[in-house]
N, C-alpha and C. Protein backbone atom coordinates (compact mmCIF):
# COMPACT_ATOMS: atom_id res chain seq x y z
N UNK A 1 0.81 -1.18 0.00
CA UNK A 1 0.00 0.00 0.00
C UNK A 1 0.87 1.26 0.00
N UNK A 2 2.05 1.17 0.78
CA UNK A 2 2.78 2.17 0.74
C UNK A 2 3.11 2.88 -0.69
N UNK A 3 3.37 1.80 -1.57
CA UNK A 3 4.13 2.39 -3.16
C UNK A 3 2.87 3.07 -4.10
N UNK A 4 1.73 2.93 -3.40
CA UNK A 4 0.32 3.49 -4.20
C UNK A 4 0.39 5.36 -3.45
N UNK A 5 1.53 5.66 -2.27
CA UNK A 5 1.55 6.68 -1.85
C UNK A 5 2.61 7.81 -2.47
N UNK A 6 2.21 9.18 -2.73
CA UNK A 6 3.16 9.46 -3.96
C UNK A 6 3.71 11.16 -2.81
N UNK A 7 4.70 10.61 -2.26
CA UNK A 7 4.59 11.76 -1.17
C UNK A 7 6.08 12.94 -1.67
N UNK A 8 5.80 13.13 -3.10
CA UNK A 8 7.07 14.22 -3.05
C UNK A 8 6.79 15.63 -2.61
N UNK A 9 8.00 15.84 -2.46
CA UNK A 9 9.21 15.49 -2.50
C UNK A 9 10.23 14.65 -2.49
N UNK A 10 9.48 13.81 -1.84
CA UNK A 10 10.19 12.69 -0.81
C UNK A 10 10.34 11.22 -2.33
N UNK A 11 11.42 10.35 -1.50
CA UNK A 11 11.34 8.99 -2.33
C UNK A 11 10.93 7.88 -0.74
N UNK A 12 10.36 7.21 -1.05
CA UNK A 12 10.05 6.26 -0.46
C UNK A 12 10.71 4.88 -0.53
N UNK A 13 11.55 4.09 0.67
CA UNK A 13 12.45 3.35 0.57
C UNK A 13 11.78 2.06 1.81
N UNK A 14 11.98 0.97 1.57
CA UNK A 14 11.84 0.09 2.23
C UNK A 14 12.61 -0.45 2.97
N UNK A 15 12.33 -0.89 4.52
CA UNK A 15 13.28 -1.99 4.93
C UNK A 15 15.17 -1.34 5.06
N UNK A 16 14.23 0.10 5.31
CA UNK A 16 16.41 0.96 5.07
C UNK A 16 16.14 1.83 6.57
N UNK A 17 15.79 1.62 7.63
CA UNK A 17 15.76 2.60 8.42
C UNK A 17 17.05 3.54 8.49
N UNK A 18 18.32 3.05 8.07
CA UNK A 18 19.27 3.99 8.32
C UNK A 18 19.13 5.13 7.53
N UNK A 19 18.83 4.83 6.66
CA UNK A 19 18.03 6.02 5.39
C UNK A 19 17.40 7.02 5.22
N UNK A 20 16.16 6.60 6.86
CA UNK A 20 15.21 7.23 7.02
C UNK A 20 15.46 8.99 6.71
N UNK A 21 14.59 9.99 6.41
CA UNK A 21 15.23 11.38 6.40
C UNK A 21 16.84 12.24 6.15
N UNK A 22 17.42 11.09 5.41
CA UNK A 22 18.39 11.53 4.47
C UNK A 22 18.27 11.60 3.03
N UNK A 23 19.34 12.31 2.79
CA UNK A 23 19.15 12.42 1.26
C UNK A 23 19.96 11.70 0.26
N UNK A 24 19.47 11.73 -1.24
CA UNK A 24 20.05 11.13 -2.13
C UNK A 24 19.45 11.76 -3.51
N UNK A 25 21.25 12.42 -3.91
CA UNK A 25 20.72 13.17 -4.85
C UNK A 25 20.02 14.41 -5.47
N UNK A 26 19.87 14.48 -3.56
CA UNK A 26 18.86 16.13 -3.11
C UNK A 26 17.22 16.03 -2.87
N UNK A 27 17.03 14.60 -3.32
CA UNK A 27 16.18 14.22 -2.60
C UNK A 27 15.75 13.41 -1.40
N UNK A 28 15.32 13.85 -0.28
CA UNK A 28 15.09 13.46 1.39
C UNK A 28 14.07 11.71 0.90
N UNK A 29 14.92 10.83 1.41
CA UNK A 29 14.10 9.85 1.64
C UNK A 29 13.26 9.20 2.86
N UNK A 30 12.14 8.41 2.72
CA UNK A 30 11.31 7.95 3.94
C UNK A 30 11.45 6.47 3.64
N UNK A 31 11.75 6.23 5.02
CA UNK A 31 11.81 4.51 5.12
C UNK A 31 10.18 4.25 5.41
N UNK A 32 9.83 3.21 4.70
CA UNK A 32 7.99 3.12 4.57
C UNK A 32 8.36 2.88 6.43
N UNK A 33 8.53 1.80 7.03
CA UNK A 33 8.16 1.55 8.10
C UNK A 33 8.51 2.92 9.02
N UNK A 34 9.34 3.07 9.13
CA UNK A 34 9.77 4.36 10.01
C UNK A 34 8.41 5.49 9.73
N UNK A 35 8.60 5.91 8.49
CA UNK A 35 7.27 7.00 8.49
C UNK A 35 5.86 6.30 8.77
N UNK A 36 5.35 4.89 8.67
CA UNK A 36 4.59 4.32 9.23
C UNK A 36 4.24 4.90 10.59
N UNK A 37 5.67 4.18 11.57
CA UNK A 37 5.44 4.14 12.80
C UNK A 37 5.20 6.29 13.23
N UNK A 38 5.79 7.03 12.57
CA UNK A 38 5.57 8.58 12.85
C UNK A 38 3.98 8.51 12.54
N UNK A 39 3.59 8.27 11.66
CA UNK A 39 1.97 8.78 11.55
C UNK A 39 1.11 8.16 12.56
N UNK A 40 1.36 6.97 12.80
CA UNK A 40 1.07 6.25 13.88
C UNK A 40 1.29 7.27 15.27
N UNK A 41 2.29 7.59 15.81
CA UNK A 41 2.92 8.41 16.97
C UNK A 41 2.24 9.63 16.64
N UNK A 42 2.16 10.10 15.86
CA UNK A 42 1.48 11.52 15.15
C UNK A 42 -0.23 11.05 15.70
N UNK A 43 -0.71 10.60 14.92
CA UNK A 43 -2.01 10.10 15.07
C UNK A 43 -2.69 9.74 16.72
N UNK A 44 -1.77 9.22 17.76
CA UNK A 44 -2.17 9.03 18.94
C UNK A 44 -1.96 9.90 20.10
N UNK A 45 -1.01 11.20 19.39
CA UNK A 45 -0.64 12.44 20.18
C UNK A 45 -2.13 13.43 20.20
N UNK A 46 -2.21 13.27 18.78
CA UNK A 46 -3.30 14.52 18.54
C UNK A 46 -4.96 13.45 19.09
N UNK A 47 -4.90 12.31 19.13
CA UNK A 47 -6.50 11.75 19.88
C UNK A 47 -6.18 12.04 21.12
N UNK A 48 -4.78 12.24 21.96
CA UNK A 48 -4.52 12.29 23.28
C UNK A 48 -5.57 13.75 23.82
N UNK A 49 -4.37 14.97 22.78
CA UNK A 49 -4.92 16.19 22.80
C UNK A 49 -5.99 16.26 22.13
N UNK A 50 -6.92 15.73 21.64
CA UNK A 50 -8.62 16.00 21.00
C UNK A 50 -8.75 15.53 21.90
N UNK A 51 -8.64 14.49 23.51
CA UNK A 51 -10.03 13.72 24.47
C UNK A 51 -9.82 14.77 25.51
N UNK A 52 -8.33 15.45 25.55
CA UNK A 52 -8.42 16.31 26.65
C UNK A 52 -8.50 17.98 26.32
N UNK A 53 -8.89 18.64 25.13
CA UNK A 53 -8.94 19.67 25.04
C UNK A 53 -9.86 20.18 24.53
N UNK A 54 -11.33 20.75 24.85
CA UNK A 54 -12.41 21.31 24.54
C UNK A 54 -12.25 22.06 23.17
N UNK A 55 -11.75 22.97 23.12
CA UNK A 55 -11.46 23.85 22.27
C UNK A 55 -10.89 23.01 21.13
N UNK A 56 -10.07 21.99 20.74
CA UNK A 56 -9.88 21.33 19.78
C UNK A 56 -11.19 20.22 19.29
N UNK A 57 -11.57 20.04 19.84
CA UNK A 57 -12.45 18.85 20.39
C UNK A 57 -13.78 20.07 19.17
N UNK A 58 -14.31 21.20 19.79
CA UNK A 58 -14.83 21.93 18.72
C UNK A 58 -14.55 21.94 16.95
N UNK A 59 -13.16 22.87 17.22
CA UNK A 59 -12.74 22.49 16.27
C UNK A 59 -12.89 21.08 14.80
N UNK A 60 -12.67 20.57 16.13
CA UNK A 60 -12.53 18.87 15.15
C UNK A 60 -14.02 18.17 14.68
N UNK A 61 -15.40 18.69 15.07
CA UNK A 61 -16.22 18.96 15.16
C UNK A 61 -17.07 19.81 13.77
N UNK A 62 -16.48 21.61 14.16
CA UNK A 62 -16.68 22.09 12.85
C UNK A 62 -16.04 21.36 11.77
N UNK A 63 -14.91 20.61 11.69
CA UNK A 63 -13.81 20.28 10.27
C UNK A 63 -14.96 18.90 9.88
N UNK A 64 -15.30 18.18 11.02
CA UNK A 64 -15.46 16.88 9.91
C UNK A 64 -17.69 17.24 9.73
N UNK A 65 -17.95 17.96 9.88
CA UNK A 65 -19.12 18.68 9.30
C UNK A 65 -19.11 19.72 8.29
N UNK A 66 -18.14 20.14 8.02
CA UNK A 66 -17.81 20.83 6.86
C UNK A 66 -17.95 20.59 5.98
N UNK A 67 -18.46 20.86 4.49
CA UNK A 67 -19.30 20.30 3.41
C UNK A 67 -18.32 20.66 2.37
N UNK A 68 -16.64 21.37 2.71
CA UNK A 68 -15.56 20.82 2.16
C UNK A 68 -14.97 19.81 1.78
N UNK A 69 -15.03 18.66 2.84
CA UNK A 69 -14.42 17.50 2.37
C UNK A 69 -14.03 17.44 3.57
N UNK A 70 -14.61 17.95 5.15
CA UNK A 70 -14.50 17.47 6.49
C UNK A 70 -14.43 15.98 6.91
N UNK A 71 -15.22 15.41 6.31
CA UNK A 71 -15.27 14.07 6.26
C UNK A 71 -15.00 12.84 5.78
N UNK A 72 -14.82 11.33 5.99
CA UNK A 72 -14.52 10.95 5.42
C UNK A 72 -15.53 10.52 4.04
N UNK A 73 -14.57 10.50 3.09
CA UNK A 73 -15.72 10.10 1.87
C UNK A 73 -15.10 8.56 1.52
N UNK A 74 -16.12 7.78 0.19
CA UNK A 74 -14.94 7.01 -0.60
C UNK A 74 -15.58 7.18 -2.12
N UNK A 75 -13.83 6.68 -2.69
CA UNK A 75 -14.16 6.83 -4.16
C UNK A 75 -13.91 6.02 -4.92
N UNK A 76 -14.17 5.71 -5.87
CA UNK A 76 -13.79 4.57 -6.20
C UNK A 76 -12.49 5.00 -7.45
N UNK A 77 -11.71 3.96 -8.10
CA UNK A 77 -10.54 4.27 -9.47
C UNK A 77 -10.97 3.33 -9.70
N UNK A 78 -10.96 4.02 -11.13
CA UNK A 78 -11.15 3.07 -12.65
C UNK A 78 -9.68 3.56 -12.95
N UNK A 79 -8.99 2.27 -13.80
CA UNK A 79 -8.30 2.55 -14.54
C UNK A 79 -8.39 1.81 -15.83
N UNK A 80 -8.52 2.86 -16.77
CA UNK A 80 -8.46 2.18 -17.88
C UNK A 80 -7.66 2.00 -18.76
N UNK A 81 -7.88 0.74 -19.28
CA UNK A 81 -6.40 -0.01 -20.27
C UNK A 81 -6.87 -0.10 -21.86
N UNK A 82 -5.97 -0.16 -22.62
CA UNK A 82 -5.92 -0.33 -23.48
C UNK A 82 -5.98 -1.88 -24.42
N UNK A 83 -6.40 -2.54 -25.43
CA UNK A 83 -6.00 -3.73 -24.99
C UNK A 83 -5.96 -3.64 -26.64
């Protein structure tokens, strides 16, 4: 799932943690697992601070009622081939 993620700047590298946030070439690479485990750590900081902070807790509230794209949606891909 990771290689369906297209996060440039960045190159995306597997199985290289030494790698992680260095560069090559001038471009900064991400070790899939390493940036895994950050969004993960990312992700359980900010539910920490949304159960204990009112004012975010609003916030987070107005965003996923927002008729922007607050919420989650799904979509589907077609891709089409040639044959």
């Amino acid at each position: 799932m990771i290689h369906s993620l297209n996060p440039q700047p960045f190159m995306i590298v597997c199985h290289n943690s030494r790698m992680h946030l260095c560069e090559a070439s001038g471009v900064r690479m991400l070790n899939a697992e390493d940036f895994y485990a950050d969004l993960v750590s990312a992700s359980r900081a900010y539910f920490v601070a949304l159960y204990a902070d009112v004012h975010l807790q609003s916030r987070f509230a107005q965003r996923i009622a927002a008729s922007d794209g607050g919420k989650p949606t799904t979509a589907s891909v077609v891709e089409a081939t040639h044959l």
